[in-house]
Protein backbone atom coordinates (compact mmCIF):
# COMPACT_ATOMS: atom_id res chain seq x y z
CA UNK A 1 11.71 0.66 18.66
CA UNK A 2 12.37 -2.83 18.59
CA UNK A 3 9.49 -5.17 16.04
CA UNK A 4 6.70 -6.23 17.47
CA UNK A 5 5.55 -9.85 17.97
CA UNK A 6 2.40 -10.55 16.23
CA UNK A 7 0.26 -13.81 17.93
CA UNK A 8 -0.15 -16.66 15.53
CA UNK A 9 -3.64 -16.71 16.93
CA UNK A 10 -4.01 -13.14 15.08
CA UNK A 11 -2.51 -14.80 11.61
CA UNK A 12 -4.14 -17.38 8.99
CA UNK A 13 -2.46 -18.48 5.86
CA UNK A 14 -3.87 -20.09 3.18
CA UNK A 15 -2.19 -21.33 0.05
CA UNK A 16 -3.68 -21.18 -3.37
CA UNK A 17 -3.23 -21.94 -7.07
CA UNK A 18 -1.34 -18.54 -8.64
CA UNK A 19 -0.03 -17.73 -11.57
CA UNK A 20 3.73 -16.45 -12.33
CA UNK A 21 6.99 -18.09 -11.64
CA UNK A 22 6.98 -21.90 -11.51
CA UNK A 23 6.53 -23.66 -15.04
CA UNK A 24 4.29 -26.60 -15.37
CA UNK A 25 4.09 -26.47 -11.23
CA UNK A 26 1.61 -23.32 -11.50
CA UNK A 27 -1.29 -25.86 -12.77
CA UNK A 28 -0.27 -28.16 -10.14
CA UNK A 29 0.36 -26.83 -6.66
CA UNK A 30 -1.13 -24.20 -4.57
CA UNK A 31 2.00 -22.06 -4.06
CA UNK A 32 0.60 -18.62 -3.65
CA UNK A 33 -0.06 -17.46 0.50
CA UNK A 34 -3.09 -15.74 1.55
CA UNK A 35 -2.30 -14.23 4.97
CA UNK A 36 -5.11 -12.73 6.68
CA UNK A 37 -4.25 -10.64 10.42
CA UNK A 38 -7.11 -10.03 12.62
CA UNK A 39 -6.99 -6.39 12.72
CA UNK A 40 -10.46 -5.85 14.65
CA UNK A 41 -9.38 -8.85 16.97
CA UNK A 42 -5.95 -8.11 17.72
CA UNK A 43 -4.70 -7.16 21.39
CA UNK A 44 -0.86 -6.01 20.65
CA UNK A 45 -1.50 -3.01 19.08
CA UNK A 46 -3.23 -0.01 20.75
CA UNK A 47 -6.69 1.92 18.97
CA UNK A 48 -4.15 4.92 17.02
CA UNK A 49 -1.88 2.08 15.43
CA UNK A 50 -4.71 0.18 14.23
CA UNK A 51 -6.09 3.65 12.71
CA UNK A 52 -2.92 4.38 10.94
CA UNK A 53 -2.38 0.34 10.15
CA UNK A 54 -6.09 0.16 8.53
CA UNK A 55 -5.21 3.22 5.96
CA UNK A 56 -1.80 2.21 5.22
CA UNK A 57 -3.60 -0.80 4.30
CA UNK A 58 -6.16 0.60 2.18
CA UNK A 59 -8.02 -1.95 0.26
CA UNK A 60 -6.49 -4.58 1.54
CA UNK A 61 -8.66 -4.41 4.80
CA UNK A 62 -11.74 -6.90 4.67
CA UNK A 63 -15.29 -5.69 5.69
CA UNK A 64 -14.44 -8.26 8.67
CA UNK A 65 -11.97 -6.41 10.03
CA UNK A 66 -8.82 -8.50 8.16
CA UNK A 67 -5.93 -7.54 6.64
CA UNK A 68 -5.24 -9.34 3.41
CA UNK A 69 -1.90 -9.92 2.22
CA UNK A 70 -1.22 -12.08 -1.40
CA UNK A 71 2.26 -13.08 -1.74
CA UNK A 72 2.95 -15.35 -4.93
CA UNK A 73 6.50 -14.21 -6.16
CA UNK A 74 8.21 -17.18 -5.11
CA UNK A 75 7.79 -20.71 -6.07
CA UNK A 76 7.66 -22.36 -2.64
CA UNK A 77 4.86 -22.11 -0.15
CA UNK A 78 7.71 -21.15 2.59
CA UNK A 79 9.03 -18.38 0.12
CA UNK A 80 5.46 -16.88 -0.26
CA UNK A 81 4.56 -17.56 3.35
CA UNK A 82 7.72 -15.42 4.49
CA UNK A 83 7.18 -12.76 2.17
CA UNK A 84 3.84 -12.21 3.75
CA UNK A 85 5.05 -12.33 7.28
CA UNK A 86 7.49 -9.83 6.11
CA UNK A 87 5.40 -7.34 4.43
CA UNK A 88 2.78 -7.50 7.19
CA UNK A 89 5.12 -6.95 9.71
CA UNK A 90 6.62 -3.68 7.53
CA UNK A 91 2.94 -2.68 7.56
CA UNK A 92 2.90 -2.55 11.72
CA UNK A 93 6.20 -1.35 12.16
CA UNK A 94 5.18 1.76 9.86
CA UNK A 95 1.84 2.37 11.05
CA UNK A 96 3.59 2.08 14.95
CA UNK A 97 5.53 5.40 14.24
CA UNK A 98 4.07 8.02 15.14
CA UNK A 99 3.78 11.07 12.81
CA UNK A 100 4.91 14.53 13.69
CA UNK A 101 2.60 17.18 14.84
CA UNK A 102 3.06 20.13 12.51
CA UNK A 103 2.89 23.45 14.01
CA UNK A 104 1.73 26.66 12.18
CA UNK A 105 4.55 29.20 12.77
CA UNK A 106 3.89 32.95 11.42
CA UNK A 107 6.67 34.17 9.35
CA UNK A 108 8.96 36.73 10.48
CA UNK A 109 9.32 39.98 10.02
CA UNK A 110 12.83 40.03 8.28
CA UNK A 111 11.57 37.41 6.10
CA UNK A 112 8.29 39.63 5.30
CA UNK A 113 10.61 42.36 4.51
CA UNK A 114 12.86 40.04 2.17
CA UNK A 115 10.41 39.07 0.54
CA UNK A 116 8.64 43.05 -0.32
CA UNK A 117 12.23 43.86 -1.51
CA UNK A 118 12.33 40.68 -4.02
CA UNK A 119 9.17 41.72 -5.30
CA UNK A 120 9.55 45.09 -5.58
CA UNK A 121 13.36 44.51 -7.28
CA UNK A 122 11.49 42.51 -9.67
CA UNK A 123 8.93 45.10 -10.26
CA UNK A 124 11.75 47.65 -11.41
CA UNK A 125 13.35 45.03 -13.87
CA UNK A 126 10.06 44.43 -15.35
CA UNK A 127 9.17 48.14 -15.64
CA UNK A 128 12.54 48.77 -17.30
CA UNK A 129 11.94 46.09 -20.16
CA UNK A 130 9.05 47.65 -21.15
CA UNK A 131 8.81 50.37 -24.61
CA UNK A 132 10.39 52.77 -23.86
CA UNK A 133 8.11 55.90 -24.57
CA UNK A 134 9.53 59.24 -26.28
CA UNK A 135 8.75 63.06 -24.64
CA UNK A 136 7.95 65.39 -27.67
């Protein structure tokens, strides 16, 4: 499945003030991105994907409809901003597969028998540890 193109007109970033790596920069510059994707809005992914997108997201979905994403690991406004793009678009490409249908299946008959014989083997082990009880 090749990765899926998100439209900028889907995406906002914002940059804030954040704590963590940076030094006396931290007070200084807004380094830390805000990425919000228009989940509600957006036309490139179909109704399922957006279901399995919004709870692989969890919290991070807005009452609006957005997906939040906070990236502040890096000290540069690109760094952040491309860790966002990056995790959002692991997000999509995740919620995009499809999970497997799981089928009940009966067990069969050999393995209904196997499993009689383990249990009654282990009933005879256990009945021979116990006291062992003297005729008179």
């Amino acid at each position: 499945m090749k990765p899926i193109e998100l439209p900028d007109g889907d995406l906002s970033i914002v940059f804030v003030r954040a704590a963590g790596p940076g030094g006396q920069n931290v007070n200084k510059l807004a380094t830390a991105a805000q990425l919000r994707f228009n989940l509600a809005g957006t036309c490139v992914l179909n109704d399922r994907v957006k279901a399995r997108l919004r709870v692989l997201a969890g919290r991070r979905v807005t009452d609006e409809g957005e997906l939040l994403i906070i990236a502040r690991n890096h000290r540069t406004q690109e760094g952040n901003r491309r860790e966002a793009l990056a995790r959002l678009q692991a997000l999509v490409e995740e919620a995009r597969v499809e999970p497997k249908l799981r089928r009940a299946t009966k067990p069969t008959r050999a393995s209904k028998e196997r499993r009689l014989e383990g249990k009654s083997r282990d009933q005879k082990v256990k009945r021979l540890r116990s006291r062992v009880r003297s005729e008179d």
